[in-house]
Protein backbone atom coordinates (compact mmCIF):
# COMPACT_ATOMS: atom_id res chain seq x y z
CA UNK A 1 0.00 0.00 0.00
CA UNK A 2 2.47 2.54 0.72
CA UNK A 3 4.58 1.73 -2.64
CA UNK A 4 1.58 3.10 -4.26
CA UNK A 5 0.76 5.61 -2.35
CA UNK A 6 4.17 6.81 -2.85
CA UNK A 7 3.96 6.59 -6.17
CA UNK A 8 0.47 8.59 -6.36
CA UNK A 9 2.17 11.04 -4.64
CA UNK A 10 5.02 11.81 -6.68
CA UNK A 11 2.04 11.90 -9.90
CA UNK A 12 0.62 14.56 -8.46
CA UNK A 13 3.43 16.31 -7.62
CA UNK A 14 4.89 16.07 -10.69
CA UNK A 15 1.63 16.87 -12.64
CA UNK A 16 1.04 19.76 -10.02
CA UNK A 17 4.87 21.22 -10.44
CA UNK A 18 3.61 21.12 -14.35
CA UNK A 19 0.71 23.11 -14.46
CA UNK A 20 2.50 25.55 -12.76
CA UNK A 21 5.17 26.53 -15.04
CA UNK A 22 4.41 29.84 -16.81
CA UNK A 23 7.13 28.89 -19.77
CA UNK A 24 4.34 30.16 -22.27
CA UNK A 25 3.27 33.28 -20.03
CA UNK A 26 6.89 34.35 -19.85
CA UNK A 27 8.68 33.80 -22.98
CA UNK A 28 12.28 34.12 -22.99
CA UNK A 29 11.87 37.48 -25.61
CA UNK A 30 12.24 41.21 -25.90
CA UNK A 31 9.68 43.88 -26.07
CA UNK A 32 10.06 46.15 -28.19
CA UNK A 33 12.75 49.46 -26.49
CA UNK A 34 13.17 46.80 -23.65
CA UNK A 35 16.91 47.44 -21.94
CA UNK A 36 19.21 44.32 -22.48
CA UNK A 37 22.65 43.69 -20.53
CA UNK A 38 23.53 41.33 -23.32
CA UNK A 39 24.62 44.11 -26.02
CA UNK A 40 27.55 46.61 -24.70
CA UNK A 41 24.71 49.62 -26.03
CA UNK A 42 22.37 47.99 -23.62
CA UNK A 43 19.96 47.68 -26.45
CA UNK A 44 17.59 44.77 -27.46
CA UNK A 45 16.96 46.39 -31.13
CA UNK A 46 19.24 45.91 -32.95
CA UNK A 47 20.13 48.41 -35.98
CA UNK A 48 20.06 46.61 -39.87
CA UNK A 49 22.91 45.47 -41.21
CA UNK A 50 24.88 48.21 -43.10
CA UNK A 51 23.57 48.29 -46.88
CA UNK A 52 20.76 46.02 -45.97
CA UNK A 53 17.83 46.56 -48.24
CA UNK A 54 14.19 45.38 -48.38
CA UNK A 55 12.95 42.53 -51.10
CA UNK A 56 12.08 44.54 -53.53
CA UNK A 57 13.18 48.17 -52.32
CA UNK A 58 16.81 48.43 -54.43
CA UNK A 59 16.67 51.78 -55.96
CA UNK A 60 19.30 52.05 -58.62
CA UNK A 61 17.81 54.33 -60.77
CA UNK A 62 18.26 57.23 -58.95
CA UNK A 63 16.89 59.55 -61.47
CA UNK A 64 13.95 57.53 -61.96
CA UNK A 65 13.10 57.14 -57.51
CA UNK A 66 14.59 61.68 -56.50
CA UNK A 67 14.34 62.81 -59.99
CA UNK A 68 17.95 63.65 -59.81
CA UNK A 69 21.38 63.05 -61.33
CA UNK A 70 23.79 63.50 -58.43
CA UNK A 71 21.95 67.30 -56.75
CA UNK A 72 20.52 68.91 -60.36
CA UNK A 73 17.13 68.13 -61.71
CA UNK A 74 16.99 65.81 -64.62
CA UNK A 75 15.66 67.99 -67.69
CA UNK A 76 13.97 64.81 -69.52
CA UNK A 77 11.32 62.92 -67.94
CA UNK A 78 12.81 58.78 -67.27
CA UNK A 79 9.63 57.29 -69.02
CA UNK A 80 8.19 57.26 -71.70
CA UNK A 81 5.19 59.56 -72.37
CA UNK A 82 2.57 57.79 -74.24
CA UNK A 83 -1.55 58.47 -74.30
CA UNK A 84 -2.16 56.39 -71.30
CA UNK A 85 0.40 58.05 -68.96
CA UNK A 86 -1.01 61.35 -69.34
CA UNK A 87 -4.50 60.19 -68.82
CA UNK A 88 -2.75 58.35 -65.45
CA UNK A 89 -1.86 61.92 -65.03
CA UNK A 90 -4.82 63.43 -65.21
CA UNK A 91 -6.27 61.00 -63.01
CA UNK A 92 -3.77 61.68 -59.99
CA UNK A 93 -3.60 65.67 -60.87
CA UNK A 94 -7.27 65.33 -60.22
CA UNK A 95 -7.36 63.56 -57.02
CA UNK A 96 -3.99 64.71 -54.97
CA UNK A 97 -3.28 67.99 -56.97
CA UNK A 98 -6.70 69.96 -58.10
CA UNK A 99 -7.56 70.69 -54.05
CA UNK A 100 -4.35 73.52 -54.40
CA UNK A 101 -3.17 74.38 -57.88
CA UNK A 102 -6.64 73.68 -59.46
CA UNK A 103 -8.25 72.03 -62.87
CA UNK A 104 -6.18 74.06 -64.54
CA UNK A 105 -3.19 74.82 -62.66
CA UNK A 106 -3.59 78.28 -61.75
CA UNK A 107 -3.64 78.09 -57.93
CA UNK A 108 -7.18 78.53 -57.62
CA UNK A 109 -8.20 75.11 -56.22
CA UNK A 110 -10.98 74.77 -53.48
CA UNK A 111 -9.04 74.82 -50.41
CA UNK A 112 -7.02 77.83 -51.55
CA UNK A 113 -10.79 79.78 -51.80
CA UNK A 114 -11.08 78.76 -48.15
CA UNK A 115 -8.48 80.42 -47.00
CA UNK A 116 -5.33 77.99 -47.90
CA UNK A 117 -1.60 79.64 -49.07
CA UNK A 118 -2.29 80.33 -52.84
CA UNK A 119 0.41 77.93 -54.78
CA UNK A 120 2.13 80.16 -57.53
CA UNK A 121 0.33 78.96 -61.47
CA UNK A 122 1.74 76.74 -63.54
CA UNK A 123 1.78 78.56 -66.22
CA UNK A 124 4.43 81.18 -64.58
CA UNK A 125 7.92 81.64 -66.91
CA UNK A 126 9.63 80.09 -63.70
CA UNK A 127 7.62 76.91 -63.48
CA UNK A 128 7.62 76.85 -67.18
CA UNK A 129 10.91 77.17 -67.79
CA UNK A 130 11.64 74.36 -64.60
CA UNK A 131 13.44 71.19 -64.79
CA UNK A 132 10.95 68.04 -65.22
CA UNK A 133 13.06 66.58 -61.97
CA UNK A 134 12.31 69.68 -60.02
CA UNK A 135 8.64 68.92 -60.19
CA UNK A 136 8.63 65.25 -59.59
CA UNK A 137 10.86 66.83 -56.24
CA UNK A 138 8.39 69.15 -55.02
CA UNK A 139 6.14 66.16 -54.93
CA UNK A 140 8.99 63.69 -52.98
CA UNK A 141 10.21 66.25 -50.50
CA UNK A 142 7.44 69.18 -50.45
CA UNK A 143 8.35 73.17 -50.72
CA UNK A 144 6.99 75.56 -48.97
CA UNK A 145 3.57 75.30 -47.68
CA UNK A 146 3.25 72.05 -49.56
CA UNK A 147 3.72 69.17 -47.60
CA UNK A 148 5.53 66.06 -49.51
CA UNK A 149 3.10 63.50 -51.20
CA UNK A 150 6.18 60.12 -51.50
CA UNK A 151 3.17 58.64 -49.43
CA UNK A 152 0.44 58.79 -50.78
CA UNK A 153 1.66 59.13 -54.79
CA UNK A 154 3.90 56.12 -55.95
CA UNK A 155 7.00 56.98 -58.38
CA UNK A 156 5.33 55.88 -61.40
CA UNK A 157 2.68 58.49 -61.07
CA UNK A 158 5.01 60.87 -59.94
CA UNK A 159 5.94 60.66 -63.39
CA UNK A 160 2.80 60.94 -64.80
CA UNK A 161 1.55 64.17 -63.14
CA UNK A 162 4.78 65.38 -64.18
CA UNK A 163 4.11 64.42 -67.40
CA UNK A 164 0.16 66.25 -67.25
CA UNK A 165 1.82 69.34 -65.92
CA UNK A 166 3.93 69.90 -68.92
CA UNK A 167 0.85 68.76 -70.98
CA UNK A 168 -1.07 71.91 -68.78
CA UNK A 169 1.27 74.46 -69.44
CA UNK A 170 2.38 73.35 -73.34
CA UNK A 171 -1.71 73.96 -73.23
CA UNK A 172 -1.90 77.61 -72.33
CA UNK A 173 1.45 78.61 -74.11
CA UNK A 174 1.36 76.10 -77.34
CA UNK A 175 2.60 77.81 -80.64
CA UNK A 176 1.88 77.18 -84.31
CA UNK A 177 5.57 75.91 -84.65
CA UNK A 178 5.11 73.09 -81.99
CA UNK A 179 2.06 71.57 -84.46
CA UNK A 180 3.50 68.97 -86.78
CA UNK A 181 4.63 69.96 -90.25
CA UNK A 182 1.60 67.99 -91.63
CA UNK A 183 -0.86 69.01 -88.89
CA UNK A 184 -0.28 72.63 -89.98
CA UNK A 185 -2.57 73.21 -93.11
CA UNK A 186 -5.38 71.16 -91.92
CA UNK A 187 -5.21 73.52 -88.79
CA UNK A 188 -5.17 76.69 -90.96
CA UNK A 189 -8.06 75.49 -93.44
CA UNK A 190 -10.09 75.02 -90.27
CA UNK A 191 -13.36 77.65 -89.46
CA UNK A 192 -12.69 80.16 -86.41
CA UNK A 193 -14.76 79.89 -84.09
CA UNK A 194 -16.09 83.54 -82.29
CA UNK A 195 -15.55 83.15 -78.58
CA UNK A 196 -18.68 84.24 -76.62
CA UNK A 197 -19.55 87.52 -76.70
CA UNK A 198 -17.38 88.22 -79.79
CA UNK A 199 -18.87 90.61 -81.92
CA UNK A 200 -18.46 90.95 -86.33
CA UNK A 201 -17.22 93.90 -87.37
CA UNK A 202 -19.85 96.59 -88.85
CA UNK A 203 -20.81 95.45 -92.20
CA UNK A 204 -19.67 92.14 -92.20
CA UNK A 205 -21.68 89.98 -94.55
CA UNK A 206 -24.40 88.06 -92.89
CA UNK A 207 -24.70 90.25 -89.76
CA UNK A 208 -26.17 93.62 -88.62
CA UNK A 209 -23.48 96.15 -87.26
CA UNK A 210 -22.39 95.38 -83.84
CA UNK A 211 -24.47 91.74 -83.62
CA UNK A 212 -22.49 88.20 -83.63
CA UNK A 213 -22.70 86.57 -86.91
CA UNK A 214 -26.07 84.86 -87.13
CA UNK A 215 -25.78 80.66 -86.26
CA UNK A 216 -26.79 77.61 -87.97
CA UNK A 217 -30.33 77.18 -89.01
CA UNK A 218 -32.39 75.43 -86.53
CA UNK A 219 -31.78 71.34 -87.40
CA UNK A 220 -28.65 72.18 -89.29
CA UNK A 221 -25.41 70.24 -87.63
CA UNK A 222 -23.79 72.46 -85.05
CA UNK A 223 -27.37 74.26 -83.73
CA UNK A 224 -28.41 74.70 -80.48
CA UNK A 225 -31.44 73.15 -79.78
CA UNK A 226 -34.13 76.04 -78.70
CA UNK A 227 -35.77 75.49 -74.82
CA UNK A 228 -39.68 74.60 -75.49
CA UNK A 229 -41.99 77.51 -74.28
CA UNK A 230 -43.76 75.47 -72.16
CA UNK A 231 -39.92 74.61 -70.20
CA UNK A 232 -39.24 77.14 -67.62
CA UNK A 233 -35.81 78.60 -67.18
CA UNK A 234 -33.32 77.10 -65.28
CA UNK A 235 -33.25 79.89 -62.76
CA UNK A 236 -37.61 78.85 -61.92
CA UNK A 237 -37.29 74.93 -61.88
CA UNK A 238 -37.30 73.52 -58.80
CA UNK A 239 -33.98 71.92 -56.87
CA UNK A 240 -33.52 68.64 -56.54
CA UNK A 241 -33.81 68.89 -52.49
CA UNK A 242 -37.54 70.79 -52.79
CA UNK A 243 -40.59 69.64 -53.22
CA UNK A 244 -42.43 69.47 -56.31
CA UNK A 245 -44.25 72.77 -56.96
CA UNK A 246 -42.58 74.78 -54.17
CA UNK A 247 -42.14 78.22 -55.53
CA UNK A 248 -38.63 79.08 -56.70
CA UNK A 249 -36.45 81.11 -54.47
CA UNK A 250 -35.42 84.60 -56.43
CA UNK A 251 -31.89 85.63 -56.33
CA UNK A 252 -31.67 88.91 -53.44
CA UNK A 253 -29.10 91.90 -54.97
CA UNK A 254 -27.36 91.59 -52.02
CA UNK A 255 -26.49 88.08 -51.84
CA UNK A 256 -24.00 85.92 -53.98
CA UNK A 257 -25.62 82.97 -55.66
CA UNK A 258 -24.03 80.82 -53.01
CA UNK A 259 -25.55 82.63 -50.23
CA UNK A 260 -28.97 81.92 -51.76
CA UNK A 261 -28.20 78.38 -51.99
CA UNK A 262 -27.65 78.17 -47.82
């Protein structure tokens, strides 16, 4: 009897002495900043290897990744530009640009009517007259009031705003030299078309003194199809967050359109 008892003992002892180990509670580890006496710089994190670099992450190119060649701006974009780059372009311009510098690049984007640091146009000789690099470094490292946008825009659309800008400004300052050589007569032979507002001069054929020439008969390609009479203007039609037939609020003088709209 008391061989087994002895031996029930030492069972539950040893099964006892088991439970309570905490081997899985208190892993032999660091956390993170934790002090070490191991390393002479009493630190368990231990700095990368020199010239380590990520899968992935090797950046050779180093005009392609700062837009650079040693400290000067590279004058010729790394990439080709094709159709589909500028229209990558547009796409970014739109989304991480248009809030500052605008649709068009003049500086005039939404947050700059609110109040933000106007960003100087586009379509200045300075900015014109700028290094493709510089652009794609504004965008890396930010200038100014501009904070940098390496996080949130990749490299490869870097590029292709870069690539939209220059289409922007070529847009506002383009010259009958830059058309092609064969693009140039069928440009010529092509009808002006009056801006709005533009008037003939007196006695013009066509047109009474002072009046813009008269426009296409009505059906003819290129008319403007007339409003029915029955179709009120746009300034009486209802909004889309009224009820039907609630009377149309009339514009005070001494509010802006956008006042009336609160």
């Amino acid at each position: 009897m008391a061989p087994r008892m002895a031996a029930w003992a030492l069972a539950v002892g040893t099964l006892g002495g088991l439970g309570c180990r905490q081997d899985m509670h208190d892993q032999p580890k660091y956390k993170p900043f934790r002090r070490s006496d191991f390393f002479g710089d009493e630190r368990s994190a231990r700095p990368l290897v020199e010239d380590t670099v990520a899968r992935g992450q090797l950046r050779e190119d180093a005009a392609y990744f700062t837009g650079k060649q040693g400290t000067a701006p590279v004058d010729v974009l790394p990439v080709p530009v094709t159709p589909a780059l500028l229209r990558r372009g547009q796409e970014r311009f739109t989304i991480y640009c248009t809030p500052c510098h605008g649709q068009t690049g003049r500086g005039d984007g939404m947050v700059v009517q609110r109040g933000y640091r106007r960003p100087p146009s586009f379509h200045i000789d300075r900015l014109r007259n700028e290094k493709a690099g510089y652009l794609y470094d504004v965008m890396t490292s930010g200038f100014g009031a501009m904070p940098d946008y390496a996080t949130q825009v990749a490299p490869p659309d870097r590029w292709a705003i870069v690539a939209y800008v220059r289409a922007l400004q070529l847009s506002e300052n383009a010259r009958l030299e830059d058309v092609p050589a064969e693009e140039r007569a069928a440009l010529a032979a092509a009808p002006l078309v009056p801006s709005a507002g533009e008037v003939t001069t007196p006695g013009a054929a066509g047109s009474a003194p002072g009046l813009p020439p008269p426009g296409p008969a009505a059906g003819a390609p290129g008319a403007v199809p007339a409003r029915p009479a029955s179709e009120p203007p746009p300034s009486q039609r209802p909004r889309a967050n009224e009820p039907a037939g609630a009377p149309a609020a009339t514009a005070s003088p001494h509010r802006s359109p956008g006042q009336e709209r609160r």
